[in-house]
N, C-alpha and C. Protein backbone atom coordinates (compact mmCIF):
# COMPACT_ATOMS: atom_id res chain seq x y z
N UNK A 1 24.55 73.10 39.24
CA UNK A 1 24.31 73.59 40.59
C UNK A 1 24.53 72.49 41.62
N UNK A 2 24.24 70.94 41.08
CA UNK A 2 24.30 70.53 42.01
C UNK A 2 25.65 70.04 42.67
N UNK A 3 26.20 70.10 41.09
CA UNK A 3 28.01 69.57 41.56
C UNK A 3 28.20 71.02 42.34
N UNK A 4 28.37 72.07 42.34
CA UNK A 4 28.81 72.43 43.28
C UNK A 4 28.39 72.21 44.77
N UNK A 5 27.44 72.52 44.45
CA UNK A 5 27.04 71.94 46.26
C UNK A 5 27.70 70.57 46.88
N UNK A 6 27.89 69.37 46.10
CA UNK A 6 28.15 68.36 46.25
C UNK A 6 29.96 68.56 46.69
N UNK A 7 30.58 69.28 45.77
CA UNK A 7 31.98 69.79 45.74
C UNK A 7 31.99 70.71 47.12
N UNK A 8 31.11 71.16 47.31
CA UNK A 8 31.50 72.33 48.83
C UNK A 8 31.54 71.55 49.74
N UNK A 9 30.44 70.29 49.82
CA UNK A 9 30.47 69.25 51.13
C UNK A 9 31.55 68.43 51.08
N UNK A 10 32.29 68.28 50.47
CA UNK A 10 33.33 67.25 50.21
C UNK A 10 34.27 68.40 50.42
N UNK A 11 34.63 69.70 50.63
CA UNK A 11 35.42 70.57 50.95
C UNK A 11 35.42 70.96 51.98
N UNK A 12 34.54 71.46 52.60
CA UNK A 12 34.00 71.33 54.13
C UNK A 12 34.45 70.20 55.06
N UNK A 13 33.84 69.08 54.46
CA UNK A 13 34.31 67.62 55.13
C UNK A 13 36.07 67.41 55.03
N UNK A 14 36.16 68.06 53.93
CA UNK A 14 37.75 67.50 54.15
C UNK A 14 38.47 68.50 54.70
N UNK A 15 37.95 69.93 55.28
CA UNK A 15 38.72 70.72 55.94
C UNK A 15 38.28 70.59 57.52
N UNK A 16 37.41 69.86 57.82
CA UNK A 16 37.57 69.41 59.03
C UNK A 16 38.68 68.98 59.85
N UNK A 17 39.38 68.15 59.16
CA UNK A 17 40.40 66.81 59.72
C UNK A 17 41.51 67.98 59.97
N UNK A 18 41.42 69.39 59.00
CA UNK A 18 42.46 70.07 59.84
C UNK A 18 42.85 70.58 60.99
N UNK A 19 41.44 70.78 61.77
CA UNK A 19 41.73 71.22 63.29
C UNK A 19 42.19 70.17 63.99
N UNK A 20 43.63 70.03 64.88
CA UNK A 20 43.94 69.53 65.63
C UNK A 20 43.04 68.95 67.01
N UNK A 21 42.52 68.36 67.74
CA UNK A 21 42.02 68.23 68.97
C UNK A 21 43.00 68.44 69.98
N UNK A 22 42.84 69.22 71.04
CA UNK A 22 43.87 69.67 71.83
C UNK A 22 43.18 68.39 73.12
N UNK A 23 44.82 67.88 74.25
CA UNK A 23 44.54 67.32 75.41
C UNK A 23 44.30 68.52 76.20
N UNK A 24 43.43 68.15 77.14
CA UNK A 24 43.20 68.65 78.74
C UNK A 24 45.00 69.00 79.24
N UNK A 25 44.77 70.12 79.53
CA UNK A 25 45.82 70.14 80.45
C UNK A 25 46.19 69.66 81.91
N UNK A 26 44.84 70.16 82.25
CA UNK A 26 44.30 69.38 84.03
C UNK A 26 42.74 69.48 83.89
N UNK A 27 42.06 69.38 84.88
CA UNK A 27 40.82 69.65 85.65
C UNK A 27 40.39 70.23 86.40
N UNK A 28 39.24 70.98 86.65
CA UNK A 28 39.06 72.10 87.35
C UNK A 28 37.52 71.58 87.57
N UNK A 29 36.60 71.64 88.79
CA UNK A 29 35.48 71.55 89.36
C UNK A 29 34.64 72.60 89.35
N UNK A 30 33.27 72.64 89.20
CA UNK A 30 32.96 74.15 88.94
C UNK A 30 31.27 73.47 89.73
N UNK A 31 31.14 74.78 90.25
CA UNK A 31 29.40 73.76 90.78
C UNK A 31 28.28 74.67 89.96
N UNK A 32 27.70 73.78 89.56
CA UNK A 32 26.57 73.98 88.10
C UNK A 32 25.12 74.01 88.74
N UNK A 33 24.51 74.90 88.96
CA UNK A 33 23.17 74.04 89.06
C UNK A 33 23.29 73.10 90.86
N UNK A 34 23.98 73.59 91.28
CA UNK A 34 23.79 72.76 92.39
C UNK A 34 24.32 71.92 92.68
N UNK A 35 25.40 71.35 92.03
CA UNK A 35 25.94 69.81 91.58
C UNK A 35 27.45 70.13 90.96
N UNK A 36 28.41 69.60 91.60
CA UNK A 36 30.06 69.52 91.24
C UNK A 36 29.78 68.81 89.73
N UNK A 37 30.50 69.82 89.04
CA UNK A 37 30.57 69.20 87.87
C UNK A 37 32.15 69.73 87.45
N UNK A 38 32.77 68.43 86.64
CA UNK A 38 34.40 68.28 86.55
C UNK A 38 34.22 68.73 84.70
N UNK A 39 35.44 69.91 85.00
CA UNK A 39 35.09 70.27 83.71
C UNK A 39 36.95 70.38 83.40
N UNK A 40 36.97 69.60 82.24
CA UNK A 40 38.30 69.53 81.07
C UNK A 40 39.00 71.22 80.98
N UNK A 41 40.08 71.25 81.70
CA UNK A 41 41.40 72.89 81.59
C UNK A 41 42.02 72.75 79.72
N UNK A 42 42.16 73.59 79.02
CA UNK A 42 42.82 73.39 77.93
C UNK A 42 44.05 74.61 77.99
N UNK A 43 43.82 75.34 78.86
CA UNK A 43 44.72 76.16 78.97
C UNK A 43 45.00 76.97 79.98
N UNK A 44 45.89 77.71 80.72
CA UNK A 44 46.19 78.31 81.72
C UNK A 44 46.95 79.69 81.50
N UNK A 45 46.21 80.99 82.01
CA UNK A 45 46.83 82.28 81.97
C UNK A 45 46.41 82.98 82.62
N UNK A 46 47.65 84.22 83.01
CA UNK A 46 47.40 85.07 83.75
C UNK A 46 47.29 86.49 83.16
N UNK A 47 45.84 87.04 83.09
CA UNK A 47 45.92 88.30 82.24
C UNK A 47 45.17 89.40 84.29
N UNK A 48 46.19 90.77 83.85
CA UNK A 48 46.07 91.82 85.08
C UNK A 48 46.24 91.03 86.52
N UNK A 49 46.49 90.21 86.75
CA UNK A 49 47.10 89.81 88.23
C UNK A 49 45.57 88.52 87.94
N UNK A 50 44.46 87.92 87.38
CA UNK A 50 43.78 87.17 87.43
C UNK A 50 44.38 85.89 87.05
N UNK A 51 44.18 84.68 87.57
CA UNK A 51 44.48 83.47 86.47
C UNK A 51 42.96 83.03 85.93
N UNK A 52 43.33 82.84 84.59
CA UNK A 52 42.27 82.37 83.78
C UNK A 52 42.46 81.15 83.16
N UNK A 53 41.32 80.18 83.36
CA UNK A 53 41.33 78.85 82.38
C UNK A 53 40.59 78.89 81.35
N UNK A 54 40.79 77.92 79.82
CA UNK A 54 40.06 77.72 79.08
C UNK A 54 39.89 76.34 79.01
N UNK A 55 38.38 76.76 79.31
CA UNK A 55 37.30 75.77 80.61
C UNK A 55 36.61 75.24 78.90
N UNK A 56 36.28 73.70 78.73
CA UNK A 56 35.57 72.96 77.91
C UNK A 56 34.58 73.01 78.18
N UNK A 57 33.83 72.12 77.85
CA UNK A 57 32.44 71.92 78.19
C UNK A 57 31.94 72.13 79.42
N UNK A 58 30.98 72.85 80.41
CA UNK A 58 30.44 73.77 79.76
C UNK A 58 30.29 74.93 79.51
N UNK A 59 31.76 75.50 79.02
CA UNK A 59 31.94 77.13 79.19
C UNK A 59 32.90 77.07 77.87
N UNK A 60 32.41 76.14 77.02
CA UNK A 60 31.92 76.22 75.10
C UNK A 60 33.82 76.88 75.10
N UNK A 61 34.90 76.14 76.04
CA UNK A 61 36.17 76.44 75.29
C UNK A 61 36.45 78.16 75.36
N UNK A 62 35.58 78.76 76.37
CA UNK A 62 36.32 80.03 76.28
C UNK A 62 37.82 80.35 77.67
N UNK A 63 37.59 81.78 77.75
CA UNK A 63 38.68 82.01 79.13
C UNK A 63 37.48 82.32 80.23
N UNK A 64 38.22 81.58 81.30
CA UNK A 64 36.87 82.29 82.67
C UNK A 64 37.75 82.18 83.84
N UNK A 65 37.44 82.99 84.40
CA UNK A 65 38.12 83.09 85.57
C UNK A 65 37.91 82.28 86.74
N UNK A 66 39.22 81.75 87.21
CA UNK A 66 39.84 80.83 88.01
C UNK A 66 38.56 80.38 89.50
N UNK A 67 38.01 81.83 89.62
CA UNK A 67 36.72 82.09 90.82
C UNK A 67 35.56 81.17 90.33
N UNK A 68 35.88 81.07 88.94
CA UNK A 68 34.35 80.15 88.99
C UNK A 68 34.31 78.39 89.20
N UNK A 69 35.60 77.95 89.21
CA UNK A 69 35.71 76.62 90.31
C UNK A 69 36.17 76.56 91.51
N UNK A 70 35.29 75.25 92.06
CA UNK A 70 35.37 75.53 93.76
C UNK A 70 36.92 74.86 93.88
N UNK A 71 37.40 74.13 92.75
CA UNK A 71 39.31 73.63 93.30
C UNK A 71 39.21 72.87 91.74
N UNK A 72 40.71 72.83 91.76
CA UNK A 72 41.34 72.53 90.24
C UNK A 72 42.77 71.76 90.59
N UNK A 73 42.96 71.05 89.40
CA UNK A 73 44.40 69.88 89.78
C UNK A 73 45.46 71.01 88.63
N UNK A 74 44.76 71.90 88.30
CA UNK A 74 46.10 73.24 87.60
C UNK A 74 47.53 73.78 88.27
N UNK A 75 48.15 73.17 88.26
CA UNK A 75 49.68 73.71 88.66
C UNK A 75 49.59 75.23 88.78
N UNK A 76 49.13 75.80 87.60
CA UNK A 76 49.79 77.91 87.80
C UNK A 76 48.62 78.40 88.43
């Protein structure tokens, strides 16, 4: 029992190194709480006439719409 467990963490650990880390594309400002906070672009699209970013930390890498920063260094 225990080699396997031992074998799953060493499988786990070594399927880590497969996700790539993606660069920032640009930056986008978003006000948090009261306070400009500069948050990392990983991606840029336009879904129904909206542009949407995928906003890093702190909007956990999803899509959000372009309205929720007050200005961005995003080209589209």
């Amino acid at each position: 029992m225990r080699a396997i467990i031992l074998s799953l963490a060493f499988l786990v650990a070594g399927c880590s190194s497969l996700i790539e880390p993606q660069d920032p594309v640009c930056e986008a400002v978003a006000m948090i709480g009261g306070q400009h906070t500069t948050v990392h672009i990983y991606g840029v699209r336009s879904v129904a006439n909206q542009t949407q970013y995928k906003a890093g930390y702190p909007f956990n890498w999803r899509w959000v719409s372009k309205g929720n920063f007050v200005s961005s260094t995003c080209q589209k």
